[in-house]
C-alpha atoms as a PDB file:
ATOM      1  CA  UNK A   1       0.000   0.000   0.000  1.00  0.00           C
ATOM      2  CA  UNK A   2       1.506   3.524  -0.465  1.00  0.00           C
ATOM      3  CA  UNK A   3       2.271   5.891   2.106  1.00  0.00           C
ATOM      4  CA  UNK A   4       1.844   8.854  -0.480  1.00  0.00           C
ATOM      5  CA  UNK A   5       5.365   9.693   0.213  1.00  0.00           C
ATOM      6  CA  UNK A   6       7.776  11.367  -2.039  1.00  0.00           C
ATOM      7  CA  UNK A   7      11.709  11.568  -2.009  1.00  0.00           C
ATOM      8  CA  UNK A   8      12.710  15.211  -2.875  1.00  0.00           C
ATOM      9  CA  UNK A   9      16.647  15.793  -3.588  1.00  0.00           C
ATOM     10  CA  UNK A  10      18.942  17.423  -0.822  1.00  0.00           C
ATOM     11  CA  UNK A  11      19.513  20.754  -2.552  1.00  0.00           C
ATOM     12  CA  UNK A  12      15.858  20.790  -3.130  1.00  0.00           C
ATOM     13  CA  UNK A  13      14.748  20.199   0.554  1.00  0.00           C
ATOM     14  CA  UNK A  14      17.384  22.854   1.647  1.00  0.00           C
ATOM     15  CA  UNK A  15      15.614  25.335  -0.697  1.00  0.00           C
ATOM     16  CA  UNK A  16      12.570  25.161   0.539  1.00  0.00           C
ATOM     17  CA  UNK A  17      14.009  24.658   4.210  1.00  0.00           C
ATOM     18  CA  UNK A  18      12.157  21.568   4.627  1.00  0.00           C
ATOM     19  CA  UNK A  19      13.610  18.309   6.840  1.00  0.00           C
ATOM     20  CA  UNK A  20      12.917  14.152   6.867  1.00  0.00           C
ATOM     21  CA  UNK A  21       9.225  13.876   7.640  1.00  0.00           C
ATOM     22  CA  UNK A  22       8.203  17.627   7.073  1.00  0.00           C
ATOM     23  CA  UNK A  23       5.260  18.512   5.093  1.00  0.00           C
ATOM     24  CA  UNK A  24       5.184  19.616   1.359  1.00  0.00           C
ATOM     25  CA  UNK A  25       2.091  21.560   0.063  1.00  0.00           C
ATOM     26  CA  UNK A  26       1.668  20.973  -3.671  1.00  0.00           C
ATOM     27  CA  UNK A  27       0.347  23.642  -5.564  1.00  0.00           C
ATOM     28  CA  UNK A  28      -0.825  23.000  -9.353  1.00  0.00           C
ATOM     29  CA  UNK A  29      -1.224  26.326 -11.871  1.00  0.00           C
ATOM     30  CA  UNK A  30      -2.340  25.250 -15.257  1.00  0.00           C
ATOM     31  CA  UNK A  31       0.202  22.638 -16.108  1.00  0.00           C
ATOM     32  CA  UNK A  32       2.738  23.688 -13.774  1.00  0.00           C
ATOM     33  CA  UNK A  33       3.010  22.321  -9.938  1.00  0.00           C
ATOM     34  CA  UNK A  34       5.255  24.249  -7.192  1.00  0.00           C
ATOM     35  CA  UNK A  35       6.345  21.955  -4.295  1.00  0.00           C
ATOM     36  CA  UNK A  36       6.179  24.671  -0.870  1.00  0.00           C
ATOM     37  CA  UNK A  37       7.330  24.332   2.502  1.00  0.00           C
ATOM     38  CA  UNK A  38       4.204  23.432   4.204  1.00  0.00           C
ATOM     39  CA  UNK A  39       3.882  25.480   7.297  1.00  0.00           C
ATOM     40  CA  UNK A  40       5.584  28.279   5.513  1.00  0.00           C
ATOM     41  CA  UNK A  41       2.557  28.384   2.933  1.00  0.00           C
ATOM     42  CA  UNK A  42      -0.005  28.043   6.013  1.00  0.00           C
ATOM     43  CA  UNK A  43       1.439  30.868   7.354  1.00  0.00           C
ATOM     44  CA  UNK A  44       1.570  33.085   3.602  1.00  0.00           C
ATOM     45  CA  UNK A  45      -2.104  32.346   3.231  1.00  0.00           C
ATOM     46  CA  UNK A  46      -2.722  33.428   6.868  1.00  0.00           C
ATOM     47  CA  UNK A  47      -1.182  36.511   6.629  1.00  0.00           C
ATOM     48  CA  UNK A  48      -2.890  37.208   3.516  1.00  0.00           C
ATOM     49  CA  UNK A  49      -6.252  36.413   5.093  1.00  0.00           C
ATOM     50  CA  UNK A  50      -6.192  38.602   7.702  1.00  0.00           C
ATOM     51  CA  UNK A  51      -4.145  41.562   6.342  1.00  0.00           C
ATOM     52  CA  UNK A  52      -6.082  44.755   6.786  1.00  0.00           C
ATOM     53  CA  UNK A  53      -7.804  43.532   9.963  1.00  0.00           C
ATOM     54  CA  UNK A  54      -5.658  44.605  12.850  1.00  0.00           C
ATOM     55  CA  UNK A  55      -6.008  48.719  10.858  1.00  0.00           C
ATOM     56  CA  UNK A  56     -10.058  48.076  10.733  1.00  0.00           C
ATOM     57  CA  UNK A  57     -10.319  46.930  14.118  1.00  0.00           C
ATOM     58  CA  UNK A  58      -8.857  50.022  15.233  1.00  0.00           C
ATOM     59  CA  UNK A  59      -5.160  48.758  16.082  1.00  0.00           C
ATOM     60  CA  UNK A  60      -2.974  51.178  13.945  1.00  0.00           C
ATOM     61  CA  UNK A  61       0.212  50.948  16.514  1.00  0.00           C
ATOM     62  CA  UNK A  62       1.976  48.658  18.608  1.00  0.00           C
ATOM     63  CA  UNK A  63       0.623  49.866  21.444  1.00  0.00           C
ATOM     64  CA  UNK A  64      -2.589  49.270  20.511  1.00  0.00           C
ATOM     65  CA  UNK A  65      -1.962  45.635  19.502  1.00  0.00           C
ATOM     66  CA  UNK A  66      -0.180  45.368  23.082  1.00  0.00           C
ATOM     67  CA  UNK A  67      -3.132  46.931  24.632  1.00  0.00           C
ATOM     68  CA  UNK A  68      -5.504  44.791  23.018  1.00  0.00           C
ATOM     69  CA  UNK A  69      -3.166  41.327  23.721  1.00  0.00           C
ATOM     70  CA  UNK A  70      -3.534  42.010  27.861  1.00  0.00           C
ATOM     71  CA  UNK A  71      -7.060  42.531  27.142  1.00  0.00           C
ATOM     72  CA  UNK A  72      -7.528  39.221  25.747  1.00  0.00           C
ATOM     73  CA  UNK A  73      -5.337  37.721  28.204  1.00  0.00           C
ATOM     74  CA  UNK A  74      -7.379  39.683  31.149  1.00  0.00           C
ATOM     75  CA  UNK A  75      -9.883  38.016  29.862  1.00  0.00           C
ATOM     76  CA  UNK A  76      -8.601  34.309  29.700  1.00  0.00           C
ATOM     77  CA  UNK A  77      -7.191  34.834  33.516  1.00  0.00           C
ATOM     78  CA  UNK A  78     -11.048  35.774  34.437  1.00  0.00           C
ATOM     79  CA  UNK A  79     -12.621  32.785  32.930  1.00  0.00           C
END
């Protein structure tokens, strides 16, 4: 049965700074696929999501996101 694994070449794996028994995202455009550190690509589309939201939410310095960070942990403590 296969395990759905694939071998990638060292200088490969150190390009996309990716270890034995990481995760690879593949990522097919038309008839082209890019091979993507896995949590580095969780982390893109992440970012991407929620860009904008910290300025509409009101949090425009890092004071602000500090502020808003003891709030939330104010509230955890209180639970």
């Amino acid at each position: 049965m296969a395990k759905g694994q694939v071998t990638i070449p060292k200088d490969i794996r150190e390009v996309l700074g990716v270890a034995s028994g990481d995760r690879i995202t593949f990522i097919v455009e038309g008839n082209t696929v890019r091979i993507v550190n896995s949590a580095v690509y969780a982390m893109q589309v992440l970012q991407k999501e929620i860009a904008g939201e910290a300025e509409r939410a009101g949090l425009t310095s890092d004071d602000d996101v500090m502020a808003f960070v003891k709030e939330l942990r104010n509230e955890d403590e209180n639970e």
